[in-house]
N, C-alpha and C. Protein backbone atom coordinates (compact mmCIF):
# COMPACT_ATOMS: atom_id res chain seq x y z
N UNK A 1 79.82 165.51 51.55
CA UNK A 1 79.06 164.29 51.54
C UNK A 1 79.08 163.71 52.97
N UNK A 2 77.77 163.09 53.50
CA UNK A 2 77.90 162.73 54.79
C UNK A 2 77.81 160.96 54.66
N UNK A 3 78.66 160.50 55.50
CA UNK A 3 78.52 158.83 55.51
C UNK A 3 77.76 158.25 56.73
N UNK A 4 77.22 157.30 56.76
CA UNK A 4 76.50 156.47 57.68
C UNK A 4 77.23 154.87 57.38
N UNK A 5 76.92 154.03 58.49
CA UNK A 5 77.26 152.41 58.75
C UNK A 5 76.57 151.59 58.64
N UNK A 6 75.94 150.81 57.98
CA UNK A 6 74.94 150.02 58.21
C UNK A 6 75.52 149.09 58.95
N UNK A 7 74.36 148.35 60.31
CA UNK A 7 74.58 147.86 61.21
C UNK A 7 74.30 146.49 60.93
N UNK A 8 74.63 145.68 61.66
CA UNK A 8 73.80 143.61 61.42
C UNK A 8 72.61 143.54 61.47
N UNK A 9 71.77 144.76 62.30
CA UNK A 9 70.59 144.76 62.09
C UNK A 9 69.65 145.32 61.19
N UNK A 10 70.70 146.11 59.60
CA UNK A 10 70.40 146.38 58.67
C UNK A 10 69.80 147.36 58.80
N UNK A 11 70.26 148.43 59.48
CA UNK A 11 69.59 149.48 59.59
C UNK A 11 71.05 150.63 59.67
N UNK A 12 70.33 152.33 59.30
CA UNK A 12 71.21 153.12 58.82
C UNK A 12 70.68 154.02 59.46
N UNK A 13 71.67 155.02 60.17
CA UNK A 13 71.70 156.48 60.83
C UNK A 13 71.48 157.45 59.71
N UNK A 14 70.86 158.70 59.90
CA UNK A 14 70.64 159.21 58.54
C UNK A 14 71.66 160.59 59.31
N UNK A 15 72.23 160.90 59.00
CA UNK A 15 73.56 162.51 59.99
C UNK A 15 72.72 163.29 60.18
N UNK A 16 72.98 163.65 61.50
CA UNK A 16 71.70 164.63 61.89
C UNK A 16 71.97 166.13 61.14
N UNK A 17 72.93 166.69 60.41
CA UNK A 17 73.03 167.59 59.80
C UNK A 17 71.74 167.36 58.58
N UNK A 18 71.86 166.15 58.00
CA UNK A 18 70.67 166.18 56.90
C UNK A 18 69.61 165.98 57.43
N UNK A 19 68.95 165.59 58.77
CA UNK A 19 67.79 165.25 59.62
C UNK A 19 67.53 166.99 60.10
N UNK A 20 67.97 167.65 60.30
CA UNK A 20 67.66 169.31 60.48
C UNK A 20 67.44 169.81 59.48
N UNK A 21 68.61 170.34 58.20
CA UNK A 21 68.50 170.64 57.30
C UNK A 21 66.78 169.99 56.40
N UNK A 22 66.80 169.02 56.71
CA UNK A 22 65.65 168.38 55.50
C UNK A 22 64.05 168.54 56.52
N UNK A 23 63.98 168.30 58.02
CA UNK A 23 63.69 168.46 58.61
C UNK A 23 62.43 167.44 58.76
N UNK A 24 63.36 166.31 59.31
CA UNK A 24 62.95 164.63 59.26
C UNK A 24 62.42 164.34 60.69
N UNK A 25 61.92 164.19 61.06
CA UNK A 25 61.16 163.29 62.28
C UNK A 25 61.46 162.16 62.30
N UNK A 26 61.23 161.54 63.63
CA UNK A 26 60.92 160.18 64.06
C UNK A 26 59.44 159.48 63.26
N UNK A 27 59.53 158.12 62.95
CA UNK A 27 58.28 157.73 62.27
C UNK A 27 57.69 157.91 60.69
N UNK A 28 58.88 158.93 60.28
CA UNK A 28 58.73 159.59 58.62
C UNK A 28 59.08 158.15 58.02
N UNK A 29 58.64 158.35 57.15
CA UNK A 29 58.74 156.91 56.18
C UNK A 29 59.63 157.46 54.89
N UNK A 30 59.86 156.50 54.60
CA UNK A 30 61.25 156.91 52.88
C UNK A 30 60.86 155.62 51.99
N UNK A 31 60.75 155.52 50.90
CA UNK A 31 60.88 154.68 49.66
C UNK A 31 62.40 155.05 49.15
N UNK A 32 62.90 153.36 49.20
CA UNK A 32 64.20 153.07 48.79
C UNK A 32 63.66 152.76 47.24
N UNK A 33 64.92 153.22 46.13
CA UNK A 33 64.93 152.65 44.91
C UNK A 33 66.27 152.41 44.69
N UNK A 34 66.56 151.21 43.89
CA UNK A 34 67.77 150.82 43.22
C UNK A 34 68.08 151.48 41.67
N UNK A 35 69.42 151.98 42.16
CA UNK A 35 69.10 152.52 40.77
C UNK A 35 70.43 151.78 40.01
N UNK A 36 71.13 151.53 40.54
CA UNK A 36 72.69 150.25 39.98
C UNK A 36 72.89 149.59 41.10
N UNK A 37 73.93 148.51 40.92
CA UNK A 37 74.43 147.57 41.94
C UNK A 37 75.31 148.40 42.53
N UNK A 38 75.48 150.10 42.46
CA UNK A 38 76.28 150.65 43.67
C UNK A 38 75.34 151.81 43.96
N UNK A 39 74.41 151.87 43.94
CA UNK A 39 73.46 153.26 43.60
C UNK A 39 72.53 153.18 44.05
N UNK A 40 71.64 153.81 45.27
CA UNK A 40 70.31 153.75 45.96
C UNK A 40 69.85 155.61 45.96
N UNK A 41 68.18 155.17 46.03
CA UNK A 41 67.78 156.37 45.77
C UNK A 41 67.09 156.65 46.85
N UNK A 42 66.83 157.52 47.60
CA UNK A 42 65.89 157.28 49.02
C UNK A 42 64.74 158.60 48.89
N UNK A 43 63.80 158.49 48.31
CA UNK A 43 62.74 159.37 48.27
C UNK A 43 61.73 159.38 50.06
N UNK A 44 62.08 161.24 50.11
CA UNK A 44 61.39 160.85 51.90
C UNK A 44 59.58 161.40 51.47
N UNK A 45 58.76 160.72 52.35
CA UNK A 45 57.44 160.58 51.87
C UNK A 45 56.69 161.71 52.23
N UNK A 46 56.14 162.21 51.81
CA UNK A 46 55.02 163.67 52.65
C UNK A 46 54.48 163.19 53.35
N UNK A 47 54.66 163.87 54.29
CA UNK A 47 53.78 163.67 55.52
C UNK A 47 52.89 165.08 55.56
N UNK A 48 51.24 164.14 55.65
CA UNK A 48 49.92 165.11 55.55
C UNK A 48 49.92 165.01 57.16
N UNK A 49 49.34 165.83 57.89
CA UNK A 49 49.02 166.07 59.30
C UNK A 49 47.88 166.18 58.89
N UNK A 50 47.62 164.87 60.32
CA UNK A 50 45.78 164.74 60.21
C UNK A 50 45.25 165.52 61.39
N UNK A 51 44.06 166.13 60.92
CA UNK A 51 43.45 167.01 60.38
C UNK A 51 42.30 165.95 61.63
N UNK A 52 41.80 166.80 62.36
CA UNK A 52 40.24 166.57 63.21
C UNK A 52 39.70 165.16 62.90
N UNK A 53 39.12 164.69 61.65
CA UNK A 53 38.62 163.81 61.24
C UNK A 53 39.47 162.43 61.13
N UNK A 54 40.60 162.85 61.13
CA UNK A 54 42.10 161.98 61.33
C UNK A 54 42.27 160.99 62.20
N UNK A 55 41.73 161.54 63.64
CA UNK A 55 41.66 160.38 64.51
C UNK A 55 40.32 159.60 64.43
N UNK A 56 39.36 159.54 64.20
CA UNK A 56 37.67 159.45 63.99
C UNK A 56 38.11 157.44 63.67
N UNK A 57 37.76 156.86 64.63
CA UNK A 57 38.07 155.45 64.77
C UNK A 57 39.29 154.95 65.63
N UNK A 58 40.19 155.90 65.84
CA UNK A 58 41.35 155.35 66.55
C UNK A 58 41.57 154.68 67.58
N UNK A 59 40.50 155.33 68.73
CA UNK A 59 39.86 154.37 69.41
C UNK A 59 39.93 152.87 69.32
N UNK A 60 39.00 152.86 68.69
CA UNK A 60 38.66 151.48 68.32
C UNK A 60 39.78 150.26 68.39
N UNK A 61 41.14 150.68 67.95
CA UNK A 61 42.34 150.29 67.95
C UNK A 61 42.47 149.87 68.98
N UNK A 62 42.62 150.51 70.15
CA UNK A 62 42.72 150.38 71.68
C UNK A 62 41.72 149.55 72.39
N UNK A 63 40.89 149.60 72.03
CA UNK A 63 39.65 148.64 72.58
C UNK A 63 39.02 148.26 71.45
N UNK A 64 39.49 146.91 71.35
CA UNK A 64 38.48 146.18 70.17
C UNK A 64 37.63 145.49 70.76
N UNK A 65 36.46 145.47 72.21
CA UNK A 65 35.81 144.95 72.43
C UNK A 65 34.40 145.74 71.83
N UNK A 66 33.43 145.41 72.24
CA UNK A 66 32.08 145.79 71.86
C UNK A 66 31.77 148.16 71.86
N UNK A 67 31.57 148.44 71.11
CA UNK A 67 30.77 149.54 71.39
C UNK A 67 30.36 150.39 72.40
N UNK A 68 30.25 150.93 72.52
CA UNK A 68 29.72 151.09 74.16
C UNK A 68 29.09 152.72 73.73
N UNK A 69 28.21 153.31 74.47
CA UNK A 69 27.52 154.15 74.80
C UNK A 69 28.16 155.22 75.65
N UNK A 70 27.40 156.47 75.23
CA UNK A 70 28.67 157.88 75.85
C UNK A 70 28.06 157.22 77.66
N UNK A 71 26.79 156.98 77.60
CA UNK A 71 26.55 156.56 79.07
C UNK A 71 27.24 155.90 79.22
N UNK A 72 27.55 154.90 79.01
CA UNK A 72 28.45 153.35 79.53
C UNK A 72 29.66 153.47 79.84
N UNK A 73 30.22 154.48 78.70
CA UNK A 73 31.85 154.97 78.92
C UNK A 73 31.58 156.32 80.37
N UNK A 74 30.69 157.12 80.31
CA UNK A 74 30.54 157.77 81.19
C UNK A 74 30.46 157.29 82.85
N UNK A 75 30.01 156.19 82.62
CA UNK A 75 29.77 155.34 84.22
C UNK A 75 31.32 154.91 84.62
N UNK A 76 32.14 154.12 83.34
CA UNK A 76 33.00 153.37 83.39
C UNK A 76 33.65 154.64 83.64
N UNK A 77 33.90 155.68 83.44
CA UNK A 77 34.97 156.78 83.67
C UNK A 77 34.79 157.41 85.13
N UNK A 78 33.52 156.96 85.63
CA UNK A 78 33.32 157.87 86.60
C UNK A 78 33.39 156.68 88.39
N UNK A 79 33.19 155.27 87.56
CA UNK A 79 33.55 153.85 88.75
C UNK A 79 35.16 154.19 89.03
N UNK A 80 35.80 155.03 88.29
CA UNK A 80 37.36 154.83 88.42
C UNK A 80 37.84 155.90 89.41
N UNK A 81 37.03 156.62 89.78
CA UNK A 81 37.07 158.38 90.65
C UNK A 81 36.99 157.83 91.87
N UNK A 82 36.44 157.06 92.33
CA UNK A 82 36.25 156.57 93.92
C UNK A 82 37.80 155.78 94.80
């Protein structure tokens, strides 16, 4: 059995023996369940790898100003070369 500490900042090391073995990443997400007042259940989540169409808006994230045109971005990419 491997132990971990929870810290003041309420957070828990997971032993890197079970982070290899299970073969956990940075950013993986887990659903905690209670299952008694001494008993937690930690289900780790599938992770789908996106796939081409995956990023299709991401952009947008990064620049939430107006739209712009492959020209417009093309000018703006090419004012930055000089």
């Amino acid at each position: 059995m491997s132990e971990s500490t929870l810290t003041e900042r309420g957070q828990i090391s997971i032993p890197a023996e079970l982070r290899r073995s299970m073969q956990l990443h940075p950013g993986q997400r887990f659903n905690w369940q209670r299952i008694s007042d001494r008993e937690l259940r930690v289900i780790v989540e599938e992770v789908t790898p996106a796939g081409p169409l995956g990023v299709l808006g991401y952009a947008r994230k990064l620049r939430p100003d107006q739209p712009r045109s492959t020209d417009q971005w093309m000018q703006e990419l090419r004012e930055g070369e000089d």
